[in-house]
C-alpha atoms as a PDB file:
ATOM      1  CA  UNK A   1       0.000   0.000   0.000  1.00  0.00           C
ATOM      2  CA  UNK A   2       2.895   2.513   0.856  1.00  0.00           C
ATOM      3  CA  UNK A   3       4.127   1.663  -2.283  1.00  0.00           C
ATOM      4  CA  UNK A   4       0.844   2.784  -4.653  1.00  0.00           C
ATOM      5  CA  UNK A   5       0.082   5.874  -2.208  1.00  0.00           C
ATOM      6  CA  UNK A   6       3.998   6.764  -2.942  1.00  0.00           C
ATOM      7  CA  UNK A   7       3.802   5.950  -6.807  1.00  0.00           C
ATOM      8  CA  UNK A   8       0.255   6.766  -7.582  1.00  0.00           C
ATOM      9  CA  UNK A   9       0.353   3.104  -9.540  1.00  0.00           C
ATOM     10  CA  UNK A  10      -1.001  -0.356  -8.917  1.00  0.00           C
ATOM     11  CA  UNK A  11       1.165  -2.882  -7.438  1.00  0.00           C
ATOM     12  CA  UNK A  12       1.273  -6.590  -7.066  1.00  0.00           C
ATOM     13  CA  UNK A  13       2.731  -8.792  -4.551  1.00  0.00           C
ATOM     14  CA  UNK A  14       3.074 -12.560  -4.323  1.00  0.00           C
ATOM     15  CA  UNK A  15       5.317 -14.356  -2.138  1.00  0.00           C
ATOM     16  CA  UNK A  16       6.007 -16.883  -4.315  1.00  0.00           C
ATOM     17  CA  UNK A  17       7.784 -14.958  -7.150  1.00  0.00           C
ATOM     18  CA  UNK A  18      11.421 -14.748  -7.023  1.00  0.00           C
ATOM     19  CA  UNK A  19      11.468 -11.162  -8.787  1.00  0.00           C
ATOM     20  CA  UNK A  20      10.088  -9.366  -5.871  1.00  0.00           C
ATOM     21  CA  UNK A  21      12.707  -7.543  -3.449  1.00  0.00           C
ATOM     22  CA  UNK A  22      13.407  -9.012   0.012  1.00  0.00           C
ATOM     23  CA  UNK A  23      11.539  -5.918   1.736  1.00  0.00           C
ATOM     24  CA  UNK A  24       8.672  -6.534   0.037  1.00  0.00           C
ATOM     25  CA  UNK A  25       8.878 -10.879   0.307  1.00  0.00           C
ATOM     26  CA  UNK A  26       9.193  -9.713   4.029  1.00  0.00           C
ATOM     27  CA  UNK A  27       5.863  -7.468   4.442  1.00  0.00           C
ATOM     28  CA  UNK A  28       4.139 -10.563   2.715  1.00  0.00           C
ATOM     29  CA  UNK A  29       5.025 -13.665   5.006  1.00  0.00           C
ATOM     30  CA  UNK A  30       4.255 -10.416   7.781  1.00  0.00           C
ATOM     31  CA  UNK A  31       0.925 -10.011   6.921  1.00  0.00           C
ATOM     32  CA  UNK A  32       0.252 -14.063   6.168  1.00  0.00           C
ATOM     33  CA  UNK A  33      -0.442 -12.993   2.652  1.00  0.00           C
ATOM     34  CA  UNK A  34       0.545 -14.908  -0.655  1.00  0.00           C
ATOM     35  CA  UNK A  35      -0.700 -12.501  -3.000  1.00  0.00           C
ATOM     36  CA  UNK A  36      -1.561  -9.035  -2.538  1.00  0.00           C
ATOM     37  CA  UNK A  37      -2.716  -6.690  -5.497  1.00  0.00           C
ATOM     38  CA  UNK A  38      -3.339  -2.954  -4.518  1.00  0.00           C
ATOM     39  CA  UNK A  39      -4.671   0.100  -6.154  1.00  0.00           C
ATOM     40  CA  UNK A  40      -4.827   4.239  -5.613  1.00  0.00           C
ATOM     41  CA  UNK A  41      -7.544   6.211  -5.421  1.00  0.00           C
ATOM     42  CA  UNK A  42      -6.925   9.539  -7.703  1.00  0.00           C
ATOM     43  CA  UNK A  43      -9.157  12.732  -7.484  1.00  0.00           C
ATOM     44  CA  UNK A  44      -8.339  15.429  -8.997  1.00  0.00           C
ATOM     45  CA  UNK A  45      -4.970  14.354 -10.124  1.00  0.00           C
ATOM     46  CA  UNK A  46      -3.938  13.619  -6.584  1.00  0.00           C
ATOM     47  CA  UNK A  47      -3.521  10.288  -4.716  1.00  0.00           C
ATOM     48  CA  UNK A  48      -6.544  10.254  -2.307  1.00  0.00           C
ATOM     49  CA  UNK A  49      -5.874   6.462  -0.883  1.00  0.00           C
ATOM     50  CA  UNK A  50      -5.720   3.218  -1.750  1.00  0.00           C
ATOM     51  CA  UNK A  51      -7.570   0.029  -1.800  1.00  0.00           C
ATOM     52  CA  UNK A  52      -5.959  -3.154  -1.855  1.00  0.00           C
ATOM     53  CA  UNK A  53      -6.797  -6.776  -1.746  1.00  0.00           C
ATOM     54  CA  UNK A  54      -5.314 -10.211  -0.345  1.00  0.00           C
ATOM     55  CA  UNK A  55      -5.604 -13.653  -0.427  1.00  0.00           C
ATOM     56  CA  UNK A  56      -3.584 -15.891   2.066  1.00  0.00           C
ATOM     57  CA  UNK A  57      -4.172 -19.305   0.120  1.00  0.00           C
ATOM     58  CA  UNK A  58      -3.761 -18.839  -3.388  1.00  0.00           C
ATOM     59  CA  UNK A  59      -2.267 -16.299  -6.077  1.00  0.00           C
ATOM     60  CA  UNK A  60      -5.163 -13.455  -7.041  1.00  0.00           C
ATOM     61  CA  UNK A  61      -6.127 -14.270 -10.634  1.00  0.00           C
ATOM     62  CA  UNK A  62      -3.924 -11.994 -13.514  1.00  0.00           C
ATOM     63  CA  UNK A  63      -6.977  -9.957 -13.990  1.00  0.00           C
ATOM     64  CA  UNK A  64      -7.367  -8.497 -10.385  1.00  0.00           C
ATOM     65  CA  UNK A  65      -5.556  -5.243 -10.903  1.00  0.00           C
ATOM     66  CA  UNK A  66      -7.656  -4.135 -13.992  1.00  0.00           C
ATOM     67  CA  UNK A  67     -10.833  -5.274 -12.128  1.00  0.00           C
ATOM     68  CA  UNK A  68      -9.334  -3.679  -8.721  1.00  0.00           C
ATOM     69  CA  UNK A  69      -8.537  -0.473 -10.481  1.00  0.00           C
ATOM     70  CA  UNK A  70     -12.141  -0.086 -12.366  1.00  0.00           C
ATOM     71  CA  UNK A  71     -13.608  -0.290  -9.042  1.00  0.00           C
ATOM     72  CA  UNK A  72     -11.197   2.175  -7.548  1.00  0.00           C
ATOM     73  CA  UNK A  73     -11.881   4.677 -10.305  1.00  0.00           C
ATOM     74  CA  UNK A  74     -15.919   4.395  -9.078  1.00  0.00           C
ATOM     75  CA  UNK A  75     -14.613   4.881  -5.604  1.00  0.00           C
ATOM     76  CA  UNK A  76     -12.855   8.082  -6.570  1.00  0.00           C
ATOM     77  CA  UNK A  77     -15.827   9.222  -8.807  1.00  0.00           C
ATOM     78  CA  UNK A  78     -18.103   9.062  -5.338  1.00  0.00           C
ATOM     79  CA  UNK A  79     -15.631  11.052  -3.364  1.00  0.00           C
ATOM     80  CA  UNK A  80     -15.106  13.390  -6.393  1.00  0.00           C
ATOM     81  CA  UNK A  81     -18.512  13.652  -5.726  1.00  0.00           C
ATOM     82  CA  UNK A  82     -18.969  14.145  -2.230  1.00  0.00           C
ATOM     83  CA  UNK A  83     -16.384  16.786  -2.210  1.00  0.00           C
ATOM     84  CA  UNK A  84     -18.067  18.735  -5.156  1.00  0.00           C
ATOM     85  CA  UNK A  85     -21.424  18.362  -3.296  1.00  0.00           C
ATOM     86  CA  UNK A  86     -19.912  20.143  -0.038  1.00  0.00           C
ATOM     87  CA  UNK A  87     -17.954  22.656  -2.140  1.00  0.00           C
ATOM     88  CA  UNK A  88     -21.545  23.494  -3.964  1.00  0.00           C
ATOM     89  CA  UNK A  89     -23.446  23.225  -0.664  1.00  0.00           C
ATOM     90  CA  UNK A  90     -20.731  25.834   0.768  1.00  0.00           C
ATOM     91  CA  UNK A  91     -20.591  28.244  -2.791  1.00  0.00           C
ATOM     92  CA  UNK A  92     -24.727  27.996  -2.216  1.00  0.00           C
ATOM     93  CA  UNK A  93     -24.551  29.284   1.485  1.00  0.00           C
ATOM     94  CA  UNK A  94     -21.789  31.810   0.190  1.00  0.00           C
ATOM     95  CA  UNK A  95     -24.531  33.544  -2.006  1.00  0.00           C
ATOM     96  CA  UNK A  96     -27.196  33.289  -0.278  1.00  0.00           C
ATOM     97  CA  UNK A  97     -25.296  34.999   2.515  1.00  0.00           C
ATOM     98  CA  UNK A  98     -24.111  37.872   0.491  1.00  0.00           C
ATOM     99  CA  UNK A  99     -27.386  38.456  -1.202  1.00  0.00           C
ATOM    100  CA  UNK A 100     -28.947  38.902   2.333  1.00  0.00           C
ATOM    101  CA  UNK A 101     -26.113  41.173   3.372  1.00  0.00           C
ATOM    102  CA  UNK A 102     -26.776  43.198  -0.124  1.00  0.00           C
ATOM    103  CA  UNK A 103     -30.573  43.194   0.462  1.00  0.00           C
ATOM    104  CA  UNK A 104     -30.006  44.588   3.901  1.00  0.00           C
ATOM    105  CA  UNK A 105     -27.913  47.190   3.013  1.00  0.00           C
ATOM    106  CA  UNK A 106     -30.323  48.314   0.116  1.00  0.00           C
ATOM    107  CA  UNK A 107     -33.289  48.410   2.561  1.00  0.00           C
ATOM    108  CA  UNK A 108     -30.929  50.097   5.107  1.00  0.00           C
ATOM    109  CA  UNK A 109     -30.235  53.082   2.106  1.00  0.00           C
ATOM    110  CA  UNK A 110     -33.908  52.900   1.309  1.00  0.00           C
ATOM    111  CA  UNK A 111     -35.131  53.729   4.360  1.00  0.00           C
ATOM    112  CA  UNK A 112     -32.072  56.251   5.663  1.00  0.00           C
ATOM    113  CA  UNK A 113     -31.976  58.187   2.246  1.00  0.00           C
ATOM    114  CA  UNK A 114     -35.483  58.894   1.912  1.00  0.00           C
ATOM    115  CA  UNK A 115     -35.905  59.929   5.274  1.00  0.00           C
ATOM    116  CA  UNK A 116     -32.676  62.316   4.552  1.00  0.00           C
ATOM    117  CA  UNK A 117     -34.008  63.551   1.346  1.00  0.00           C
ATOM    118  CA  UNK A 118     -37.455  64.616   3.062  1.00  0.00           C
ATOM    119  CA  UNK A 119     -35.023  66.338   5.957  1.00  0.00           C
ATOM    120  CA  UNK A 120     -33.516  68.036   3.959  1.00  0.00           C
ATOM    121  CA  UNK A 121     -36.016  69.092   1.460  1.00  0.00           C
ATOM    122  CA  UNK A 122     -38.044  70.243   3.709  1.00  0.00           C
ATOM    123  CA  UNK A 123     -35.550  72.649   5.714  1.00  0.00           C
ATOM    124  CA  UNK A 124     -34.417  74.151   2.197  1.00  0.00           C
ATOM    125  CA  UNK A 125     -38.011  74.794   1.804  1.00  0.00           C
ATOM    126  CA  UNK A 126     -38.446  76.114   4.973  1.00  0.00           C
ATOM    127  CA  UNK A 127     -35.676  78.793   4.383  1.00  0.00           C
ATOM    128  CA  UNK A 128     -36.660  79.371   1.553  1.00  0.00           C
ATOM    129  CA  UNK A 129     -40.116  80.631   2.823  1.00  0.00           C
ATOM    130  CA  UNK A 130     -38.340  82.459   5.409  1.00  0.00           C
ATOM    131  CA  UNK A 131     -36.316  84.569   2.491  1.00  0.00           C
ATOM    132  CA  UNK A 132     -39.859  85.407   0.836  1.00  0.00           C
ATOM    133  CA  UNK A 133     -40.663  89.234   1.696  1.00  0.00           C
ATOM    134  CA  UNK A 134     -43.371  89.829   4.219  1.00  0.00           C
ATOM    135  CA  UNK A 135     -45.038  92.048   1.503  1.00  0.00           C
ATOM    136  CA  UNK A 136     -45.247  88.791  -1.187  1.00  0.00           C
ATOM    137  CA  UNK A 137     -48.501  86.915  -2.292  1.00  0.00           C
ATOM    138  CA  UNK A 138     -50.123  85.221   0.960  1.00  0.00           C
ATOM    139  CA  UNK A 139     -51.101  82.242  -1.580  1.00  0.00           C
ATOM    140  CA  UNK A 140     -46.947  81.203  -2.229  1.00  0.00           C
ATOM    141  CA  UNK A 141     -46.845  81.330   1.334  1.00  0.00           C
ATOM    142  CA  UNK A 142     -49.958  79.216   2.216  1.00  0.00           C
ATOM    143  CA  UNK A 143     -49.415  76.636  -0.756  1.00  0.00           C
ATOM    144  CA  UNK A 144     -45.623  75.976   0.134  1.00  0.00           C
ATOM    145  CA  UNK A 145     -45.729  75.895   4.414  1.00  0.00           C
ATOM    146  CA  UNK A 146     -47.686  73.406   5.767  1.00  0.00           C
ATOM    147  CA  UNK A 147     -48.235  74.908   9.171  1.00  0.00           C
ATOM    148  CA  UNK A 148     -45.629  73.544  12.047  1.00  0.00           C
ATOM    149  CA  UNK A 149     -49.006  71.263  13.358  1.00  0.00           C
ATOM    150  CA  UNK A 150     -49.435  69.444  10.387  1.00  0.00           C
ATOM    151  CA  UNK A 151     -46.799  68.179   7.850  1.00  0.00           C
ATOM    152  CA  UNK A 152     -46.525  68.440   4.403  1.00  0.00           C
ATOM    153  CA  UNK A 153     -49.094  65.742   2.233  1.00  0.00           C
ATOM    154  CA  UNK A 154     -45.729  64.719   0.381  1.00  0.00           C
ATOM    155  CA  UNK A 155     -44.075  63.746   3.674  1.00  0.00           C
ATOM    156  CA  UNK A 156     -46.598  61.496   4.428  1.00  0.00           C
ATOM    157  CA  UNK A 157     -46.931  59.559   0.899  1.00  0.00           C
ATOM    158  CA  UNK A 158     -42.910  59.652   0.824  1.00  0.00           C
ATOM    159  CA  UNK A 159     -43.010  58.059   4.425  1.00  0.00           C
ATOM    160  CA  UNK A 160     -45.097  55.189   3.637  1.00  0.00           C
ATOM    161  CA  UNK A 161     -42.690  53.366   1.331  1.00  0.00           C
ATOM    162  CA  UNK A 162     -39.698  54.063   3.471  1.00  0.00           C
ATOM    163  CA  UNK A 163     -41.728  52.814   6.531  1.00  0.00           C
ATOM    164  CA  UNK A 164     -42.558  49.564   4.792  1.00  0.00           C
ATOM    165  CA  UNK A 165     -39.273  48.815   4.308  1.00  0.00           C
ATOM    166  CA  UNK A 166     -37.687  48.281   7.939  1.00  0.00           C
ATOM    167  CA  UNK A 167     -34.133  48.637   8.238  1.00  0.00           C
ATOM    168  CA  UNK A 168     -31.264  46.103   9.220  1.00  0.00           C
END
């Protein structure tokens, strides 16, 4: 196994054949094995693990490292998977998070700016009432100044939308 995590290719081991190292000879009489066939797990171009099987009576049929490797290749498939699940899962929570933080902030500038604007607007219009002469036409006067007891009719149909929309 150290071997195919180290090489990122299949290996075979069996006791019996006289072309395998000593170290490796050794790890098989260790383990009781007579044949051992292993294979890694790649995703994304890395080695992710490795699977291997054994058999302590007989030599594994020539065939087991194609068959072991197909079914390592579905293994890696599932964890490429998984992994692509949790990193969508995560880029999902990511947006919904800033598009909650962006909503926020537009209601917040909703409901601030309007209530600025109408601050504002009506001071300037108060000064500029104040700057009329005392001699000028009662009717600008009256038609421009709502009286200090009751507001302006555009305050109130400005307010409305800005109070619908509460602030973060």
């Amino acid at each position: 196994m150290a071997s195919v995590q180290a090489t990122g290719r299949a290996a075979r081991l069996d006791v019996d054949n006289p072309e395998q190292t000593p170290a490796t000879y050794v790890e098989g009489v260790y383990l009781g094995l007579r044949s051992v066939v292993a294979s890694p797990i790649v995703v994304e171009d890395r080695v992710w693990g490795a699977m291997g099987i054994g058999s302590r009576r007989e030599r594994l049929p020539e065939d087991t490292e194609q068959r072991l490797a197909d079914f390592t290749e579905l293994v890696a498939t599932a964890v490429a998977n998984a992994e692509s699940r949790t990193e969508l899962t995560d880029s999902r929570a990511r947006i919904v998070a800033a598009a909650d933080q962006t909503r926020r902030r537009i209601e917040r500038d909703l409901h601030d700016g309007a209530q600025q604007r109408l601050v504002t607007l009506a001071l300037e219009l108060r000064v500029a009432q104040a700057e009329l002469p005392p001699n000028s036409t009662r009717s600008v006067r009256t038609s421009t100044a709502p009286s200090p007891e009751q507001p302006a009719p555009w305050t109130n149909s400005a307010k409305s939308p800005a109070a619908s929309t509460p602030p973060s």
